[in-house]
C-alpha atoms as a PDB file:
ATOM      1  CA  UNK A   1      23.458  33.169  64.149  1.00  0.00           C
ATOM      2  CA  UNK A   2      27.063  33.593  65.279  1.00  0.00           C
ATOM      3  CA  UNK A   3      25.611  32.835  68.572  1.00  0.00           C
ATOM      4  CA  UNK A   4      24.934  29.418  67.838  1.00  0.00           C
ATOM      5  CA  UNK A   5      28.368  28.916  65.923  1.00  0.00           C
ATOM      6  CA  UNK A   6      29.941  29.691  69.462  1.00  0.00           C
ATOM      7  CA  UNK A   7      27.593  26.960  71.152  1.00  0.00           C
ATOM      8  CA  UNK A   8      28.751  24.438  68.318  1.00  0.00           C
ATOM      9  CA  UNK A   9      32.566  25.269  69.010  1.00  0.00           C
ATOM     10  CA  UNK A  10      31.910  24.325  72.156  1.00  0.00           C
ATOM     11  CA  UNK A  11      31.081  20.770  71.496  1.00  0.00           C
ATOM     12  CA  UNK A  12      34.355  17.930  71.701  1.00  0.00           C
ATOM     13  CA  UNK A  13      34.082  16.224  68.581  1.00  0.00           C
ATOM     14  CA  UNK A  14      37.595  14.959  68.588  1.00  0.00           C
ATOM     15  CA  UNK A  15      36.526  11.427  68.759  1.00  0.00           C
ATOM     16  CA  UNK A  16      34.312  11.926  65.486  1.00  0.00           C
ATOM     17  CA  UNK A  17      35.324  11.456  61.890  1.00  0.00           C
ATOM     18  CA  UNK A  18      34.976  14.345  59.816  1.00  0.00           C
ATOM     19  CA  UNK A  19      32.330  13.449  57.135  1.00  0.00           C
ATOM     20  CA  UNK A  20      31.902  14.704  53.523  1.00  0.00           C
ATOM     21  CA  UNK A  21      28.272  13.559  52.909  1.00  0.00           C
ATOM     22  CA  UNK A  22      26.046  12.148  55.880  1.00  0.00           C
ATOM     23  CA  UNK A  23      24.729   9.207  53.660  1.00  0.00           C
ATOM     24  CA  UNK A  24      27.937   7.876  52.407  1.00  0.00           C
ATOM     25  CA  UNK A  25      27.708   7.619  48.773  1.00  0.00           C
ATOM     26  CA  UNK A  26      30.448   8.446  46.454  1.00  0.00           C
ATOM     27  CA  UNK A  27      30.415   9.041  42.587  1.00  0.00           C
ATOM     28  CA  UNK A  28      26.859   6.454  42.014  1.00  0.00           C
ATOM     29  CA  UNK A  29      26.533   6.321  38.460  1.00  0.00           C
ATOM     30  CA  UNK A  30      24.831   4.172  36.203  1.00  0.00           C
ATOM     31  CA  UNK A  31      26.607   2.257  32.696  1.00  0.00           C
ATOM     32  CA  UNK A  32      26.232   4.249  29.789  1.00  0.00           C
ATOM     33  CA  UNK A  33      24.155   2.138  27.414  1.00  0.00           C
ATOM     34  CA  UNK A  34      22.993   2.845  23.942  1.00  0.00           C
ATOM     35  CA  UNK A  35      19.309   2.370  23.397  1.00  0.00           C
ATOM     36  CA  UNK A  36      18.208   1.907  19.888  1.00  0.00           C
ATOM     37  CA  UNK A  37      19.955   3.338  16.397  1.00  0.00           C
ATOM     38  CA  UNK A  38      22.442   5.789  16.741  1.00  0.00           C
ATOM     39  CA  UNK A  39      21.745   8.846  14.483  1.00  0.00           C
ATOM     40  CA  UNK A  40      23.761   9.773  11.448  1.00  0.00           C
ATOM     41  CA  UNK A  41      25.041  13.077  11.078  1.00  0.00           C
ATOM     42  CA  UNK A  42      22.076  14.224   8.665  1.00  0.00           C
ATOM     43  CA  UNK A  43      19.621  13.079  10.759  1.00  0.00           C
ATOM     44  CA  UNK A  44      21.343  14.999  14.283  1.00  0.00           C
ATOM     45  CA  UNK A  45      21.719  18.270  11.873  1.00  0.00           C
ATOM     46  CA  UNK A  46      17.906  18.319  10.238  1.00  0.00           C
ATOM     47  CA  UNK A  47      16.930  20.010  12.897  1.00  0.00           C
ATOM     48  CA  UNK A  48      19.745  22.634  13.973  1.00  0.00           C
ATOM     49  CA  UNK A  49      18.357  25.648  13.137  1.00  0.00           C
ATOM     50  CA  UNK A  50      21.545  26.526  11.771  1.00  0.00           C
ATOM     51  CA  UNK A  51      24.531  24.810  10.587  1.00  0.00           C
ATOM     52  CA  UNK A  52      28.107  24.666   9.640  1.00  0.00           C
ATOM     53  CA  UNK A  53      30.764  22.068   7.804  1.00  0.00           C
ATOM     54  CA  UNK A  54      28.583  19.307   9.160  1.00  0.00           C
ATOM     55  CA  UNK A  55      28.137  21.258  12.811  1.00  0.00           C
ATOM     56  CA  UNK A  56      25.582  22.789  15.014  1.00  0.00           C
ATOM     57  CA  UNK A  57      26.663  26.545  14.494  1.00  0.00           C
ATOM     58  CA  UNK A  58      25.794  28.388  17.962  1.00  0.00           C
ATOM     59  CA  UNK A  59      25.912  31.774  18.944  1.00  0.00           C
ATOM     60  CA  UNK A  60      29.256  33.248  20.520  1.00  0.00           C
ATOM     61  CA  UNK A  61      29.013  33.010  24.746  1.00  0.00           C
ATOM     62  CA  UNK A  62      31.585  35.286  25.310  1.00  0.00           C
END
């Protein structure tokens, strides 16, 4: 492997522009759009499988 790293130094690329992705896309994102009823608090807690002052209690990560 470090073989061919020494064949690639040798290569002039000093008339190239460095390039961070070969296809040229940057940061292609769609709009955020709301399909349908929003849910009300109740109806995102009924099935936490356990809960706290109107959040989702979760186990500690740390």
């Amino acid at each position: 492997i470090l073989d061919y790293f020494s064949i690639i130094d040798e290569v002039d690329a000093s008339n190239v522009e460095p390039a961070f992705h070969i296809l040229g896309l940057s940061n292609v994102m769609r709009e955020d759009e709301i399909n349908g009823d929003p849910l009300t608090q109740d109806e995102a807690l009924s099935n936490a499988p356990q809960k706290e002052e109107g959040y989702i209690k979760a186990p500690r990560m740390v």
